[in-house]
Protein backbone atom coordinates (compact mmCIF):
# COMPACT_ATOMS: atom_id res chain seq x y z
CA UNK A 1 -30.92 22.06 20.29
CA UNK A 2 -29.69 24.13 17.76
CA UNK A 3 -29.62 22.39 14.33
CA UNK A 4 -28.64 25.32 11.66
CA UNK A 5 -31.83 25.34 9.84
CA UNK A 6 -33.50 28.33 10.63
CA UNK A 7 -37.52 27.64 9.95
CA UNK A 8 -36.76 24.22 12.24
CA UNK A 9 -34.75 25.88 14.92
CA UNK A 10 -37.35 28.99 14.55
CA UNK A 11 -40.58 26.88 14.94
CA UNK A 12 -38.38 25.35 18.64
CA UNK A 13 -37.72 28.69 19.63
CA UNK A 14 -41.89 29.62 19.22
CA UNK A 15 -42.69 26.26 20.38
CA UNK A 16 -40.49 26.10 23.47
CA UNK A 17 -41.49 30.00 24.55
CA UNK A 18 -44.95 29.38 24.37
CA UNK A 19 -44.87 26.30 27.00
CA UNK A 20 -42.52 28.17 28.84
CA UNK A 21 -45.40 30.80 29.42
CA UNK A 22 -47.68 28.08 30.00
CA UNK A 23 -45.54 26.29 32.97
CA UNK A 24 -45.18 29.76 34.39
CA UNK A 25 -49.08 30.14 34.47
CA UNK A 26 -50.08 26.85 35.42
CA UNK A 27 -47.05 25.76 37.63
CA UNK A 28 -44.00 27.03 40.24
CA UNK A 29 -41.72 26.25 37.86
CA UNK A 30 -40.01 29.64 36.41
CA UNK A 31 -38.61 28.89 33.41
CA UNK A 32 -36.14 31.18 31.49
CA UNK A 33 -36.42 31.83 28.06
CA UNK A 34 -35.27 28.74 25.78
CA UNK A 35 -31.68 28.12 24.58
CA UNK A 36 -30.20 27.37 21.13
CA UNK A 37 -27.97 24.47 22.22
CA UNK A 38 -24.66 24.28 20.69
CA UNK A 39 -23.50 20.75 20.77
CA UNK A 40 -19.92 21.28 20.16
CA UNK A 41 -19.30 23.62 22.66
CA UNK A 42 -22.06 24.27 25.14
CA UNK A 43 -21.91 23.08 28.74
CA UNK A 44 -25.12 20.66 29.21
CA UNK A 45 -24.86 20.48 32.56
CA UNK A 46 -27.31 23.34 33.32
CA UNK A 47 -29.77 21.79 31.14
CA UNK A 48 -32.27 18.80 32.34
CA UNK A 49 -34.13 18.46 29.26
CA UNK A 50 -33.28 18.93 25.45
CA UNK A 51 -35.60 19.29 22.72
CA UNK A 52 -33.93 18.35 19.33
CA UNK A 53 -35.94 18.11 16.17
CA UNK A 54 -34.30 15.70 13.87
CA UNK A 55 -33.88 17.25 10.43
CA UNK A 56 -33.03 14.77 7.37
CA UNK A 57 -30.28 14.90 5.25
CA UNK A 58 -27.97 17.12 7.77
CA UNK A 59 -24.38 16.18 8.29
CA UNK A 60 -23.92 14.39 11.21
CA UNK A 61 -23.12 15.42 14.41
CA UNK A 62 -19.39 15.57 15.44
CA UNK A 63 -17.62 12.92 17.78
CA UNK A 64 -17.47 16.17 20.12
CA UNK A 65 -21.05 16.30 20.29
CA UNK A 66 -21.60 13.29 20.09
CA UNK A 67 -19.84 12.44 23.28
CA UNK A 68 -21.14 15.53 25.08
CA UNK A 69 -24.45 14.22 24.02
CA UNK A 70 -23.66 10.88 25.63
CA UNK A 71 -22.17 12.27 28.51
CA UNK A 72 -25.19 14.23 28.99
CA UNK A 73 -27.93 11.03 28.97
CA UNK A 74 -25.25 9.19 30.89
CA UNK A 75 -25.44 11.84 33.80
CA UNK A 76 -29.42 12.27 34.18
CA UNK A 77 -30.05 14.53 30.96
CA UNK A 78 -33.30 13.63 29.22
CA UNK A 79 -33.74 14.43 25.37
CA UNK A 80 -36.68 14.57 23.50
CA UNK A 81 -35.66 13.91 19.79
CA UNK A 82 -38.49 14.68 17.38
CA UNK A 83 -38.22 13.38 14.00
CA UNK A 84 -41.75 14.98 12.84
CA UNK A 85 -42.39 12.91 10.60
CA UNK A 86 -45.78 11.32 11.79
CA UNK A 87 -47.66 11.78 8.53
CA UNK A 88 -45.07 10.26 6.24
CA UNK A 89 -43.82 7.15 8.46
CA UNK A 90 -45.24 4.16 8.13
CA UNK A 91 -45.32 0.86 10.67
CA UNK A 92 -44.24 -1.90 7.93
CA UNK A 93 -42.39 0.91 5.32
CA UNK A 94 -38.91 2.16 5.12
CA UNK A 95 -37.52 4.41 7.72
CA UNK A 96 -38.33 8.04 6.61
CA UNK A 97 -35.29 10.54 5.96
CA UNK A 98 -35.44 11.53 9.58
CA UNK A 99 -35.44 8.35 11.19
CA UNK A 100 -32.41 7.32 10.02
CA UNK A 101 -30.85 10.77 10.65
CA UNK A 102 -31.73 9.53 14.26
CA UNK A 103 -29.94 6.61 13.56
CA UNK A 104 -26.63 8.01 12.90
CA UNK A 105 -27.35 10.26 15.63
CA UNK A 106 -27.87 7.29 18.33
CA UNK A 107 -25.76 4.51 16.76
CA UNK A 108 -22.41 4.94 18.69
CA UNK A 109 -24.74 5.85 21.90
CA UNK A 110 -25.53 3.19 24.53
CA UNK A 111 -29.22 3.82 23.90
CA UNK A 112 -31.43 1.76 26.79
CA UNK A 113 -34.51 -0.26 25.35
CA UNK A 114 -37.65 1.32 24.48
CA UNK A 115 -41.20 1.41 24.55
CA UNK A 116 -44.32 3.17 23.52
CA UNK A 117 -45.43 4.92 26.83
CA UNK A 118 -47.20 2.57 28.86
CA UNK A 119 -50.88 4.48 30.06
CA UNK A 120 -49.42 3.73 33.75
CA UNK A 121 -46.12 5.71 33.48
CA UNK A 122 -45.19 8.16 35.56
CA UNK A 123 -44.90 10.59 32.65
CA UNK A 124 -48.69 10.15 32.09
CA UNK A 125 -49.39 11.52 35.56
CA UNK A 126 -46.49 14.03 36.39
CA UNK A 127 -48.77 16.79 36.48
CA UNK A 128 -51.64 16.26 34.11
CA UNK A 129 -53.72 12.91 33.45
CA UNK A 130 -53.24 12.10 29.88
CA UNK A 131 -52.88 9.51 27.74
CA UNK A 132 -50.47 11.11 24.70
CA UNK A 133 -48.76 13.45 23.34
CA UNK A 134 -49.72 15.07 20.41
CA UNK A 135 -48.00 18.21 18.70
CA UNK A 136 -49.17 19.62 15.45
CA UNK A 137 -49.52 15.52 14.75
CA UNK A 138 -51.58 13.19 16.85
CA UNK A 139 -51.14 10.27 14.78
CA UNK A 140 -47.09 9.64 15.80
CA UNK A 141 -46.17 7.13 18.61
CA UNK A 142 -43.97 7.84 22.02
CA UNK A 143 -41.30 6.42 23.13
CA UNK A 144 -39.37 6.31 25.96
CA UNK A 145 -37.25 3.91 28.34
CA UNK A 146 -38.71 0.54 28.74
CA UNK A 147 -40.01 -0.20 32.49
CA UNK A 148 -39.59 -3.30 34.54
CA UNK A 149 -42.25 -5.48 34.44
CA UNK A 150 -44.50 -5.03 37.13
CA UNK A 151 -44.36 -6.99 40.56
CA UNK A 152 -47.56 -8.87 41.44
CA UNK A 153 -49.97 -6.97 42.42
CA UNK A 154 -48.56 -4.01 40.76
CA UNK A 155 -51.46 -4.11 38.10
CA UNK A 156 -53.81 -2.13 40.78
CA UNK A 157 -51.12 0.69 41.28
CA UNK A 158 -52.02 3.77 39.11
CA UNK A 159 -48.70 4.60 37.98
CA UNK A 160 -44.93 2.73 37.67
CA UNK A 161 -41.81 4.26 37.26
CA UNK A 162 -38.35 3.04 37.12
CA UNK A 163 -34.64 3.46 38.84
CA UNK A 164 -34.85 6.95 37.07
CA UNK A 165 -35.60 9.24 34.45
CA UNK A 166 -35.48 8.07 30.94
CA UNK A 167 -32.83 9.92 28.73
CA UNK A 168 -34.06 9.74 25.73
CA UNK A 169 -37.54 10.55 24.90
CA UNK A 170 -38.67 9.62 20.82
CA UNK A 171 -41.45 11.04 19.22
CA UNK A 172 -42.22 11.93 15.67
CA UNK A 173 -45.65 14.29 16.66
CA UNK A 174 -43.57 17.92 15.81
CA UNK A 175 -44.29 18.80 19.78
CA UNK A 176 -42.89 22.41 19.13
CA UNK A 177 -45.30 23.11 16.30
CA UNK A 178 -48.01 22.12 18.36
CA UNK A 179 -46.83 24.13 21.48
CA UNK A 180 -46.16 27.19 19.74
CA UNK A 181 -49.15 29.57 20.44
CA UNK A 182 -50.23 33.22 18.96
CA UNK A 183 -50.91 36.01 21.05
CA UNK A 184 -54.35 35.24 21.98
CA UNK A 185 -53.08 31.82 22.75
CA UNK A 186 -54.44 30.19 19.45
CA UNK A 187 -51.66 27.76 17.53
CA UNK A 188 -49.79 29.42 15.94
CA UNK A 189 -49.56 26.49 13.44
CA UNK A 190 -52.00 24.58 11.48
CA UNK A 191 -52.48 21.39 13.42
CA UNK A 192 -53.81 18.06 12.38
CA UNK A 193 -56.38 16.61 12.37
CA UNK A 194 -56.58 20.50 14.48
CA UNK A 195 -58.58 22.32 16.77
CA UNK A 196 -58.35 24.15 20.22
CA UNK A 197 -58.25 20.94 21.78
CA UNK A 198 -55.36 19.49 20.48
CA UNK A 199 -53.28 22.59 20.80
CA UNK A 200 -54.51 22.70 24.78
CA UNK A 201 -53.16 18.56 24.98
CA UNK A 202 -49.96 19.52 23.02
CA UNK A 203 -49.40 21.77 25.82
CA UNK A 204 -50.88 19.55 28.58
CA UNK A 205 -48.45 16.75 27.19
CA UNK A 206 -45.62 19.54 26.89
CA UNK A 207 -45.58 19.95 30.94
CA UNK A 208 -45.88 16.75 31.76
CA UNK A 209 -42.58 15.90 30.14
CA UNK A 210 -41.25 18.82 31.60
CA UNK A 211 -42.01 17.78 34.83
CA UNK A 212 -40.70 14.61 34.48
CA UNK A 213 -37.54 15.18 33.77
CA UNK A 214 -37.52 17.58 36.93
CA UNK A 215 -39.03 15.59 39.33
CA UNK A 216 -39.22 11.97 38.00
CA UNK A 217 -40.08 9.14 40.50
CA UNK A 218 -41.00 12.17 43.25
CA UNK A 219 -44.25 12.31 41.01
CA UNK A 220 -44.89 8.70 41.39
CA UNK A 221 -44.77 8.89 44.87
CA UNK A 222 -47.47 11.32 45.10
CA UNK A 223 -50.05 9.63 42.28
CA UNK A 224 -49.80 6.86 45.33
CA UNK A 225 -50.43 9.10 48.24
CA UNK A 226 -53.83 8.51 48.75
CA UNK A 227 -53.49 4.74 48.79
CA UNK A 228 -50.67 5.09 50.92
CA UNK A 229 -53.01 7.58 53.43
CA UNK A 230 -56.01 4.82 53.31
CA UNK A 231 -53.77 2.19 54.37
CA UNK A 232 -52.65 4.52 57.23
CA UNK A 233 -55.54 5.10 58.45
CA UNK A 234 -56.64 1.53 59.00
């Protein structure tokens, strides 16, 4: 998503090209090279996922967009908006600049309820095994659509998933930072608290999330498959 300032929109193009190589590498998928998104005008039908970074103190979006945007969530579009603001927010303070930029985003969208990503999501498990998703910030929480509770005797299943994929996707980690790699395939941005191994999670979190929004529940289907093979074979 394309938001007019050009160090954020800059740091999404880096960011988004870099996991693009990676899901290439590590993956079938074949991405193409990432897309600056104009709301306004831009067909998102083509377009599973959307990566917006939420930048404070812009205008906000048009109805136009807005309803494109709505349309877009409405019809099986996942968004990932990223207020980066993990090392300013705080639990019990005011909402940061960005959060309520997010707020007049979302507030004439049906948004569904939320939570922080429960460890047995299918999200956690689309491809990778992890347990978060950092960017150049570890310290910001997840969100995503809330689940269901589960059904008894859920608890022993290793992953739930719901109806279908969750549109919206909130973080505040800066996941585009943290993706964006060098040459060498060192970040390409100071990280923090830093090191190889966040930057190699950033990424690890960056395909799961892709992979979600390609495949969704198929994923959870297959994180069950050997369970459903022992049962089979007694």
């Amino acid at each position: 998503m394309a938001t007019g300032d050009a160090r954020v929109d800059e740091v999404s193009r880096e960011g988004l090209l870099s996991l693009g190589v990676v899901l290439r590498g590590r993956t079938a998928f074949e991405s193409g090279p990432p897309q600056a998104i104009d709301m306004d005008h831009d067909e998102l039908a083509f377009y599973p996922l959307l990566y917006w970074p939420v930048v404070a103190d812009h205008p906000r979006p048009s109805q136009a967009a807005i309803r494109n945007l709505d349309t877009f969530m409405k019809n099986g579009g996942t968004v990932i908006f990223d207020t980066r603001d993990a090392l300013t927010a705080r639990p019990d303070g005011p909402p940061t600049p960005e959060a309520l930029a997010l707020r007049q985003i979302l507030e004439t969208i049906e948004v569904p309820p939320l939570e922080l990503v429960p460890h047995d999501h299918v999200v956690t498990k689309s491809f990778y095994l992890i347990d978060g998703f950092p960017g150049r910030y570890e310290s910001g929480q997840t969100w995503i659509e809330a689940l269901p509770p589960p059904a008894p005797g859920d608890d022993a299943k290793p992953v739930r998933a719901g109806d279908n994929v969750s549109p919206i996707i909130i973080t505040s980690n800066d996941l585009a930072a943290g993706w964006a790699s060098s040459t060498n395939g060192d970040a390409l941005y100071s990280l923090v608290p830093g090191g190889r191994r966040q930057h190699e999670f950033a990424l690890r979190g960056g395909i799961n999330l892709v992979m979600y929004a390609l495949t969704g529940n198929y994923k959870a289907d297959q994180v069950h498959a050997p369970a459903l093979l022992e049962r089979l074979g007694q």
